[in-house]
N, C-alpha and C. Protein backbone atom coordinates (compact mmCIF):
# COMPACT_ATOMS: atom_id res chain seq x y z
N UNK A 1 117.27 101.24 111.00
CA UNK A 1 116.65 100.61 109.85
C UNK A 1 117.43 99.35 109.50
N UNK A 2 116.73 98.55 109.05
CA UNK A 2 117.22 96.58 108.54
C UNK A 2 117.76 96.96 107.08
N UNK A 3 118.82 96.67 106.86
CA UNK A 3 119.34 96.49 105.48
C UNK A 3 118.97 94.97 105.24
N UNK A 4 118.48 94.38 103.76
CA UNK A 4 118.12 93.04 103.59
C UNK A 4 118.97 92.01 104.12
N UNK A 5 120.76 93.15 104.11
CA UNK A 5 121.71 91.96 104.71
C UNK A 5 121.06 91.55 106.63
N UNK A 6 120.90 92.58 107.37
CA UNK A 6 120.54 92.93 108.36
C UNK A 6 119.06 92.12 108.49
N UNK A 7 118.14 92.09 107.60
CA UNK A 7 116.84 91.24 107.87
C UNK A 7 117.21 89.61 107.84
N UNK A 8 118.29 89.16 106.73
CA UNK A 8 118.76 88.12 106.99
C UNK A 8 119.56 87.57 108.23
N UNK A 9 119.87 88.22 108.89
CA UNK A 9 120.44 88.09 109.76
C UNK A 9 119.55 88.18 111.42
N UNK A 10 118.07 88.61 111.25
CA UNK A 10 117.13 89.05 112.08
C UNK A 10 116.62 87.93 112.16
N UNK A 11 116.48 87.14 110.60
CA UNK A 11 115.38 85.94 110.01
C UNK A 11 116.04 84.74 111.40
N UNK A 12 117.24 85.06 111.24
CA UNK A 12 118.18 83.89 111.68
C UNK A 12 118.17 83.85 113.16
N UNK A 13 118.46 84.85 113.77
CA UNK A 13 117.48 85.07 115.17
C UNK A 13 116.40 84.61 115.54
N UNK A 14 115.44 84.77 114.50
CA UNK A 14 114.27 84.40 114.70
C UNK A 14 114.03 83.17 114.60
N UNK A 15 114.61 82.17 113.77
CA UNK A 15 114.76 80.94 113.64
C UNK A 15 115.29 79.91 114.85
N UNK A 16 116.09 80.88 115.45
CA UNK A 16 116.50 80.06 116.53
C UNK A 16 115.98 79.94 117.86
N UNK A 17 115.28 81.42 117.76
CA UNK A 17 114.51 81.45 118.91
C UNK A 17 113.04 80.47 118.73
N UNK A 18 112.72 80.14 117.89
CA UNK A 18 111.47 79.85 117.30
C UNK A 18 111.98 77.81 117.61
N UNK A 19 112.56 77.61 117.39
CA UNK A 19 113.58 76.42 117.69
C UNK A 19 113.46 76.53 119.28
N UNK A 20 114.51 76.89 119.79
CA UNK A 20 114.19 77.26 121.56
C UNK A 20 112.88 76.94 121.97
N UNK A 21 112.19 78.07 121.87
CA UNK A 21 110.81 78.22 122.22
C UNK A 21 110.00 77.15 121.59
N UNK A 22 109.89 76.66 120.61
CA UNK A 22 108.90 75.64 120.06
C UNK A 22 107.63 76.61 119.73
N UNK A 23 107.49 78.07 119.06
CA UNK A 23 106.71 78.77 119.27
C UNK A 23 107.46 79.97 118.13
N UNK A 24 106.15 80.48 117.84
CA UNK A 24 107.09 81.81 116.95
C UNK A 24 106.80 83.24 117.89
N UNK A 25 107.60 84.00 118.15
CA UNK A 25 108.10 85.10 118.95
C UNK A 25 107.58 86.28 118.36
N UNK A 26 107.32 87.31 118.68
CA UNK A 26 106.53 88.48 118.07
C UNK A 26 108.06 89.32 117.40
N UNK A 27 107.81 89.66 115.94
CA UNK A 27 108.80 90.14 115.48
C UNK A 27 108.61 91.60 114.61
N UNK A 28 109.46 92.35 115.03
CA UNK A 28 109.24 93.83 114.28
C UNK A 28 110.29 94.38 113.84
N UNK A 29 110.13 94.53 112.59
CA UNK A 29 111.03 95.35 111.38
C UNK A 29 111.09 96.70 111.00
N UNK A 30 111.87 97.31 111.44
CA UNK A 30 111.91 99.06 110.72
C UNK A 30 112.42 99.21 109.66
N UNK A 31 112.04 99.55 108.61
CA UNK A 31 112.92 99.81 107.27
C UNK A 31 112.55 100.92 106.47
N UNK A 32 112.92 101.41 105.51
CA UNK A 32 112.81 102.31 104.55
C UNK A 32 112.18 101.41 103.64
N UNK A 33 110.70 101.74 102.97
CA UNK A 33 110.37 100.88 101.63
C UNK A 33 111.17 101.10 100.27
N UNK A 34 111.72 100.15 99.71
CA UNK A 34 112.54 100.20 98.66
C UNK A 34 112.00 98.69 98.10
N UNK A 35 111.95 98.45 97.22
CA UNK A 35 111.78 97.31 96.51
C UNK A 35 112.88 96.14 97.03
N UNK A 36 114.02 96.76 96.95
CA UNK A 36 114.84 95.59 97.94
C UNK A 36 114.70 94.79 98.81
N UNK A 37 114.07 95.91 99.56
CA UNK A 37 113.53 95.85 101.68
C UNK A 37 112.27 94.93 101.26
N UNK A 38 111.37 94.54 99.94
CA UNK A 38 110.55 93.80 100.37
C UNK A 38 111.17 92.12 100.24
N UNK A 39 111.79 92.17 99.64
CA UNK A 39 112.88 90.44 99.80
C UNK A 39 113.02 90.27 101.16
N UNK A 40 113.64 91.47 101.57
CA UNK A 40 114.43 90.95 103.02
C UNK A 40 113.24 90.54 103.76
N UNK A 41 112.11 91.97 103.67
CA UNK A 41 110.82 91.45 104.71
C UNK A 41 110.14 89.72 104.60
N UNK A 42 110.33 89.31 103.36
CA UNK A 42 109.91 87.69 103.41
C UNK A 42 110.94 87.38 103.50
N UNK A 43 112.37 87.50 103.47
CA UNK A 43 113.29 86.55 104.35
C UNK A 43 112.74 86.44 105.86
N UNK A 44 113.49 87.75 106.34
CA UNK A 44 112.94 87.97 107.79
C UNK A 44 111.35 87.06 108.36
N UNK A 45 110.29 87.22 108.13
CA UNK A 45 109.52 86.72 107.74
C UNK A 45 109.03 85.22 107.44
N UNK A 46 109.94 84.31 107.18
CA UNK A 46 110.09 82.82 106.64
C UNK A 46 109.59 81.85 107.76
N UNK A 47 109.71 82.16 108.80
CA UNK A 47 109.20 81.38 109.99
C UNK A 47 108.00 81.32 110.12
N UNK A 48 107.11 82.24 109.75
CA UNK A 48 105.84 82.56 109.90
C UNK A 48 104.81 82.23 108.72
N UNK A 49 105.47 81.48 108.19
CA UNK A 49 105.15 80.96 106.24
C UNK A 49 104.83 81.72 105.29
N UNK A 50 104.46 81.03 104.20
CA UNK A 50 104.12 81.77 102.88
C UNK A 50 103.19 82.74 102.67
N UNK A 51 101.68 82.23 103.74
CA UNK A 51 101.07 83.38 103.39
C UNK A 51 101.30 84.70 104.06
N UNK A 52 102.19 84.69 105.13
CA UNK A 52 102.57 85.86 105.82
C UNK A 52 103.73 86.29 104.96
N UNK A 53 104.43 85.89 104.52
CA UNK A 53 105.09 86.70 103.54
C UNK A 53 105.13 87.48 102.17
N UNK A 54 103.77 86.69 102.03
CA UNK A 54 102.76 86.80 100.86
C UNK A 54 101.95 88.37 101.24
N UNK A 55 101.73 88.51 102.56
CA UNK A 55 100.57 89.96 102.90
C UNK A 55 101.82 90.62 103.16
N UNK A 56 102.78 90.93 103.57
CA UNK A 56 104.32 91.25 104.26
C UNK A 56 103.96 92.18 102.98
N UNK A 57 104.82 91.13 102.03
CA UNK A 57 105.03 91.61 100.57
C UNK A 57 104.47 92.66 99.92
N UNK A 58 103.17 92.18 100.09
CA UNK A 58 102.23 92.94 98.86
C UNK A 58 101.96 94.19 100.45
N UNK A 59 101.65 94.32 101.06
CA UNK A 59 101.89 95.24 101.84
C UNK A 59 102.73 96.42 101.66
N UNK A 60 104.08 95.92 102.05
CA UNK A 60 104.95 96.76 102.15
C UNK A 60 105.33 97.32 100.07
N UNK A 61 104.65 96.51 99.28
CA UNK A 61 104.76 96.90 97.87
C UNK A 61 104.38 97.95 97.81
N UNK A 62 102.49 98.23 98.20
CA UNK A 62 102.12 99.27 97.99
C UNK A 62 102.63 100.37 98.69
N UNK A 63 103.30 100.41 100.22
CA UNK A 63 103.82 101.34 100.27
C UNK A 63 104.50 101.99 99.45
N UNK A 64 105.67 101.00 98.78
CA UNK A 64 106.22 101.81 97.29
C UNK A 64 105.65 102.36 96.75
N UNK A 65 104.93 101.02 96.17
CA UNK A 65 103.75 102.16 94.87
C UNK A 65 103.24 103.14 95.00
N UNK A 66 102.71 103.25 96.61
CA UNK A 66 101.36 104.42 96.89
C UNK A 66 101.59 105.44 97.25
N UNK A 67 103.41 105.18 97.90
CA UNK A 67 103.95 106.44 98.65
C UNK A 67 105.10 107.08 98.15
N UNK A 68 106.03 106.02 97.53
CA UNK A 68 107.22 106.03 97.21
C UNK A 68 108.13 105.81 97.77
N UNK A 69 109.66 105.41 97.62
CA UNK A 69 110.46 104.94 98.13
C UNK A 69 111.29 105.87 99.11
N UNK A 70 111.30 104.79 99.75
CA UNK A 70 112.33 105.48 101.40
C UNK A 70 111.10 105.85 102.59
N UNK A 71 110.10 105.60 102.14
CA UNK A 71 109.06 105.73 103.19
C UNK A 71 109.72 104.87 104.65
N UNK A 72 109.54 105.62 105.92
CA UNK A 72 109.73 104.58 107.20
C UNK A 72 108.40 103.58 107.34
N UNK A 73 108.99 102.43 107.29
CA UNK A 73 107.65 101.55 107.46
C UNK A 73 108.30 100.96 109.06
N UNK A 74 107.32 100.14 109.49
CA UNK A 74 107.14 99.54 110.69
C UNK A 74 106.40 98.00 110.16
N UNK A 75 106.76 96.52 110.26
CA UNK A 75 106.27 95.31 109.93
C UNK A 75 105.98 95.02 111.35
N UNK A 76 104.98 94.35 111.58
CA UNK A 76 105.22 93.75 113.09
C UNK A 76 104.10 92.35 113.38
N UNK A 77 104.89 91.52 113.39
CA UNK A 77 104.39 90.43 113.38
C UNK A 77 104.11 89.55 114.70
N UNK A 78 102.50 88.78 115.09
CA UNK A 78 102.75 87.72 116.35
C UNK A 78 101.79 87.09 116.26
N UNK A 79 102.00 86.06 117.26
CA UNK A 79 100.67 84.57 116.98
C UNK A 79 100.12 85.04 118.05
N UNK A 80 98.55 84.84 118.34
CA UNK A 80 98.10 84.85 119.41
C UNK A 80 98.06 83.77 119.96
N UNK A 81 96.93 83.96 120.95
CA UNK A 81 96.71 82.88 121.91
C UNK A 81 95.70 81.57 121.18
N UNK A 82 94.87 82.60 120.20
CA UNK A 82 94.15 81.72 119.54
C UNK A 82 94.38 81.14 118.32
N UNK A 83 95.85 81.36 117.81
CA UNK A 83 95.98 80.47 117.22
C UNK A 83 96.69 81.45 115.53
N UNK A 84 95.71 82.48 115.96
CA UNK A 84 95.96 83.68 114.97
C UNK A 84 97.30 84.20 114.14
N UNK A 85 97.68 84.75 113.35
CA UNK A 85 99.01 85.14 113.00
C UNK A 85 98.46 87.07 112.59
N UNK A 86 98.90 87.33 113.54
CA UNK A 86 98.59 89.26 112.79
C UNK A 86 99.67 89.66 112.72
N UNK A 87 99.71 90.47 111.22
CA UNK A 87 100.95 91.19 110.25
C UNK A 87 100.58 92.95 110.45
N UNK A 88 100.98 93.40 110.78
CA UNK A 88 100.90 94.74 110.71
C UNK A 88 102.07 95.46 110.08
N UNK A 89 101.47 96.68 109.08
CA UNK A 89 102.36 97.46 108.13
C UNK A 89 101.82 98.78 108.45
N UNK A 90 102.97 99.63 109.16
CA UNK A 90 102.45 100.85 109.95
C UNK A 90 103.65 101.80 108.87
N UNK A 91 103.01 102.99 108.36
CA UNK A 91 103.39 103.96 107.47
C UNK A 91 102.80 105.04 108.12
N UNK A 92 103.77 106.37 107.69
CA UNK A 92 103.17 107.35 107.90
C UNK A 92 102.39 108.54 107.12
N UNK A 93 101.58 108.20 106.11
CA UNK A 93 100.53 108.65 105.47
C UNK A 93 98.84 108.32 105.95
N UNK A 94 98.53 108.89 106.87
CA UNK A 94 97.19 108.49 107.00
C UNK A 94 95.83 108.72 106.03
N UNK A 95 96.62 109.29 105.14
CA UNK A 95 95.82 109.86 103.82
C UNK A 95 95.41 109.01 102.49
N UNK A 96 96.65 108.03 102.26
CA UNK A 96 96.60 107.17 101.19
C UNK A 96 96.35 105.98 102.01
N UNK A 97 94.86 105.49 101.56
CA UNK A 97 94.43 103.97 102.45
C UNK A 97 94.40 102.67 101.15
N UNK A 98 94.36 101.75 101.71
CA UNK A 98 94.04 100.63 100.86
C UNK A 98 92.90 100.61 100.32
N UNK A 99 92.68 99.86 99.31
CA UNK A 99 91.23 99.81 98.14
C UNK A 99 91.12 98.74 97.71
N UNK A 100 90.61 97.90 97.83
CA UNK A 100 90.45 96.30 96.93
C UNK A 100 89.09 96.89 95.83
N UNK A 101 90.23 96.18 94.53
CA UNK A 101 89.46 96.59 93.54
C UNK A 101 88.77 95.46 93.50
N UNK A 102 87.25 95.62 92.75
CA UNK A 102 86.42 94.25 92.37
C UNK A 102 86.92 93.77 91.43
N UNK A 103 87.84 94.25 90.41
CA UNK A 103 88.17 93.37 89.31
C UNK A 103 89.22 94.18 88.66
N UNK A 104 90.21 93.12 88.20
CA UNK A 104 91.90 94.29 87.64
C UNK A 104 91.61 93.04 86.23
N UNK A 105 91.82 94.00 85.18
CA UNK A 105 92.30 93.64 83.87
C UNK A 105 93.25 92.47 83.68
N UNK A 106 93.70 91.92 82.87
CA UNK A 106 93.91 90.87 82.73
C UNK A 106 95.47 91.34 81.91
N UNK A 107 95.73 92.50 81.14
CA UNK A 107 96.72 93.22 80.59
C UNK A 107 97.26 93.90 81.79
N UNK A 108 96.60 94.62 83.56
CA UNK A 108 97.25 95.38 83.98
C UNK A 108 98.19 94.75 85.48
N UNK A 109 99.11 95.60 85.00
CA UNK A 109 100.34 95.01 85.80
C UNK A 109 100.50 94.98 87.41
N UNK A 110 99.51 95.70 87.67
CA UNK A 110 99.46 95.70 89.28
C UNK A 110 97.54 95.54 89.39
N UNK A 111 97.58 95.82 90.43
CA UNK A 111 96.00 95.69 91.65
C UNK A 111 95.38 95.00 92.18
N UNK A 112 96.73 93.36 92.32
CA UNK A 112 95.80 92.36 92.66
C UNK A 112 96.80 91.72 94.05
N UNK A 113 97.18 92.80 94.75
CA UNK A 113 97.53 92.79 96.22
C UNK A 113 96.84 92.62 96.93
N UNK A 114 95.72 93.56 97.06
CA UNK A 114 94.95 93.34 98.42
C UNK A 114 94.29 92.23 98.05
N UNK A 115 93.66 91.91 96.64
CA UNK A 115 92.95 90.74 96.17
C UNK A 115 93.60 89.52 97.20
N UNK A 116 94.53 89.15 96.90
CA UNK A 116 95.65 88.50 97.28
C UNK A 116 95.63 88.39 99.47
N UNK A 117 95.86 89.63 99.48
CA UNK A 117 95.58 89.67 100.98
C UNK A 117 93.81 89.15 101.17
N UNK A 118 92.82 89.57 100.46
CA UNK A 118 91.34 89.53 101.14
C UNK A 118 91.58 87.92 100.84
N UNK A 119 92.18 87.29 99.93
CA UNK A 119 91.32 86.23 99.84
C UNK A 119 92.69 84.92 101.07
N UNK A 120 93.48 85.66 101.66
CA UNK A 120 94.20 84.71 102.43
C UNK A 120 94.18 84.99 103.49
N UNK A 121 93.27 86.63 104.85
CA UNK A 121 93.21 86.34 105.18
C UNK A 121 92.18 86.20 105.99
N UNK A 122 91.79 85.75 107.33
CA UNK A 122 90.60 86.18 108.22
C UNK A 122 89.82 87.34 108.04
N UNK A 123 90.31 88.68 108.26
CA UNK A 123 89.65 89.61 108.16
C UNK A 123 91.28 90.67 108.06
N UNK A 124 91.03 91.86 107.52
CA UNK A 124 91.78 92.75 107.60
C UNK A 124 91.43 94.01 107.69
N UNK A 125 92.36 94.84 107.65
CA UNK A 125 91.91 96.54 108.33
C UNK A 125 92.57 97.36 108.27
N UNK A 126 92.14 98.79 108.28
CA UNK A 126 92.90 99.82 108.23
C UNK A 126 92.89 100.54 109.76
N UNK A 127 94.21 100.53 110.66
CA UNK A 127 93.61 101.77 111.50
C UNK A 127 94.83 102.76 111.86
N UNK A 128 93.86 103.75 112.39
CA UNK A 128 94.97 105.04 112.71
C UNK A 128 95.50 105.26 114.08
N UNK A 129 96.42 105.47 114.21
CA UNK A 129 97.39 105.61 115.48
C UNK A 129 96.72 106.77 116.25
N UNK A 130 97.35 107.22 117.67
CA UNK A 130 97.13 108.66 117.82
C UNK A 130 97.54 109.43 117.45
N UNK A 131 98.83 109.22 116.57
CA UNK A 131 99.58 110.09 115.93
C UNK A 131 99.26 110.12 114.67
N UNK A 132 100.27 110.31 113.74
CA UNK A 132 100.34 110.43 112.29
C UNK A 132 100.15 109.12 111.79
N UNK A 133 99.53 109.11 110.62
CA UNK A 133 100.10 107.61 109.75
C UNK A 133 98.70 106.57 109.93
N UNK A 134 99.14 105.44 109.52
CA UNK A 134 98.38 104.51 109.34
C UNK A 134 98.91 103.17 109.57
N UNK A 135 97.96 102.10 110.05
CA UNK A 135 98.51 100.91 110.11
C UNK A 135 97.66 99.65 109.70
N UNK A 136 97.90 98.98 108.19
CA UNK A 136 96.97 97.97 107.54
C UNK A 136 97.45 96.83 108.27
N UNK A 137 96.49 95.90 108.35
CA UNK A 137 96.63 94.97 109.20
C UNK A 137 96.14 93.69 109.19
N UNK A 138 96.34 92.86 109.32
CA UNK A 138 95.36 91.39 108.26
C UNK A 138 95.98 90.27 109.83
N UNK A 139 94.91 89.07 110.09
CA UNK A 139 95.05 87.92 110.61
C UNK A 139 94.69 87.01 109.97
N UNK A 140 95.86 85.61 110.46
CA UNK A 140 95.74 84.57 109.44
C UNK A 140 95.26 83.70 110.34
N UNK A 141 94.66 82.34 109.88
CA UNK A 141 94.25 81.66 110.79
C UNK A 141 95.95 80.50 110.97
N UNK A 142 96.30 79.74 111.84
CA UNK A 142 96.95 78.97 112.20
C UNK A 142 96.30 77.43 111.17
N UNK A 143 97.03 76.99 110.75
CA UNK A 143 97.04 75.44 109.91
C UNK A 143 97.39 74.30 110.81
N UNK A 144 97.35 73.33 110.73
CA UNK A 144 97.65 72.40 111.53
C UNK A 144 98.74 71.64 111.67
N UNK A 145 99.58 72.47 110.74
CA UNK A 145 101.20 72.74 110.60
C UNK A 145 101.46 73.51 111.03
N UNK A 146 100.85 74.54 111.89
CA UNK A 146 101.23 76.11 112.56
C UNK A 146 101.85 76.62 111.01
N UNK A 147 101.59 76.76 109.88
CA UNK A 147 101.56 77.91 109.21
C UNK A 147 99.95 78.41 108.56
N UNK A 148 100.02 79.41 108.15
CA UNK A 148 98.96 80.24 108.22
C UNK A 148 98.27 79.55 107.05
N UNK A 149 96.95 79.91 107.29
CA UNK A 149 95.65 79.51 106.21
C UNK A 149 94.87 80.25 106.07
N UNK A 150 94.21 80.00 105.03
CA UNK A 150 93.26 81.10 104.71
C UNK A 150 91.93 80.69 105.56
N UNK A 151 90.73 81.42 105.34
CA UNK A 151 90.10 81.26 106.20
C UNK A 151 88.41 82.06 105.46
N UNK A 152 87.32 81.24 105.44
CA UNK A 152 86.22 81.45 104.49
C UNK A 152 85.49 82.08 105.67
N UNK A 153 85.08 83.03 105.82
CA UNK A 153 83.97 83.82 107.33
C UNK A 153 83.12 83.77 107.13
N UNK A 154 82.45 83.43 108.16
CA UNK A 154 80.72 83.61 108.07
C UNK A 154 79.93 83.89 107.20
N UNK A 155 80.16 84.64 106.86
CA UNK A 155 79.41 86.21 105.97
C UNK A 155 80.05 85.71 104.43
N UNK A 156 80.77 84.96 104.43
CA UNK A 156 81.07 84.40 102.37
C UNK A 156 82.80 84.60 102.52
N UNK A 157 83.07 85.00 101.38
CA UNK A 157 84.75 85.21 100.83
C UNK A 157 84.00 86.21 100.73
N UNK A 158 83.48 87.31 100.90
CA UNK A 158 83.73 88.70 100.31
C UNK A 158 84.16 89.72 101.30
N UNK A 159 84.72 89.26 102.06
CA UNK A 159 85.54 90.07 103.17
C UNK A 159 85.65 91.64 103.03
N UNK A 160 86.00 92.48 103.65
CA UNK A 160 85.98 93.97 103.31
C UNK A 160 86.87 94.54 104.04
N UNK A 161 87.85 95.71 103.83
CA UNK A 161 88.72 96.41 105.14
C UNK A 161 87.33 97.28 105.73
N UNK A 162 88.13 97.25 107.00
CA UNK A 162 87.62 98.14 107.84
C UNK A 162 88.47 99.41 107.91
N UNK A 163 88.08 100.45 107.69
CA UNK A 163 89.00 101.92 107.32
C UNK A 163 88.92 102.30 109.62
N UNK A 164 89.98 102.36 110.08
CA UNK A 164 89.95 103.32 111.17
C UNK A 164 89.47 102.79 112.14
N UNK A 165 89.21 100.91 111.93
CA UNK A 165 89.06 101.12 113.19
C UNK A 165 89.16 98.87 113.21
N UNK A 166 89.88 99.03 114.31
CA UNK A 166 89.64 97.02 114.58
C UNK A 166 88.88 96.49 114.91
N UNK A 167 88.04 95.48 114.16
CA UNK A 167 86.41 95.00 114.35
C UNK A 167 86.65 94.29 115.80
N UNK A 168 87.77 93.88 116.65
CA UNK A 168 87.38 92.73 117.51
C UNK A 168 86.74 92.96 118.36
């Protein structure tokens, strides 16, 4: 498991390889969810820009929230060929899934994560391993700065998860 000191120190790896390569490198994080571990995950994370640290975040949040702390999570991040950026947050509850609410109060203190994820990125999803657990999953489109952008689909901004299974 990455202690935040340990993700800083991953980030920095990653930075250099990303330098080297002229390219960002596929990167994966094991940690325990703790509110801490989500800093480090957008340190770690920083190469791949804001809005990937932005779904990282609110990702690995709700694991807190939904599961509680010390959960084993799995982050795993890479660009494709097309240009893509996919974030994956693999937990082992296949029971508690994501929910985008249509509308959070204006007094309440949480529920506007996935909001947050639907509206930054391409499409996102829920799917299940062969094993235990679950893995939410979102692609960003590439900017013309190679950091990530949001991205309006076909079909409107009203994007939807897919529970169990990857539309491609």
């Amino acid at each position: 498991m990455h202690s935040p000191t340990e993700a800083d120190a991953c980030a920095e790896e990653l930075r250099a390889a990303l330098a080297a390569h002229g390219k960002r490198e596929a990167t994966t994080l094991e940690l325990l969810a703790t509110p801490a571990e989500v800093s480090g995950v957008r340190r770690a994370l920083r190469a791949y820009g804001a809005d990937v640290q932005l779904c990282a975040s609110e990702l690995v949040t709700n694991v807190v929230q939904h599961l509680g702390e010390g959960v084993p999570v799995t982050v795993r991040v890479w660009c494709d060929d097309g240009g893509r950026t996919r974030l994956e947050v693999s937990d082992p509850d296949p029971r508690v899934l994501p929910v985008l609410r249509a509308s959070v109060g204006v007094d309440e203190e949480s529920g506007r994560g996935l909001a947050l994820l639907d509206a930054l990125a391409a499409r996102w999803g829920v799917a299940h391993g062969p094993g235990r657990g679950k893995t939410v999953w979102c692609e960003l489109e590439a900017g013309p700065d190679g950091g990530a952008v949001p991205v309006v689909s076909a079909g409107g901004p009203g994007r939807t998860a897919t529970a169990g299974r990857d539309p491609r």
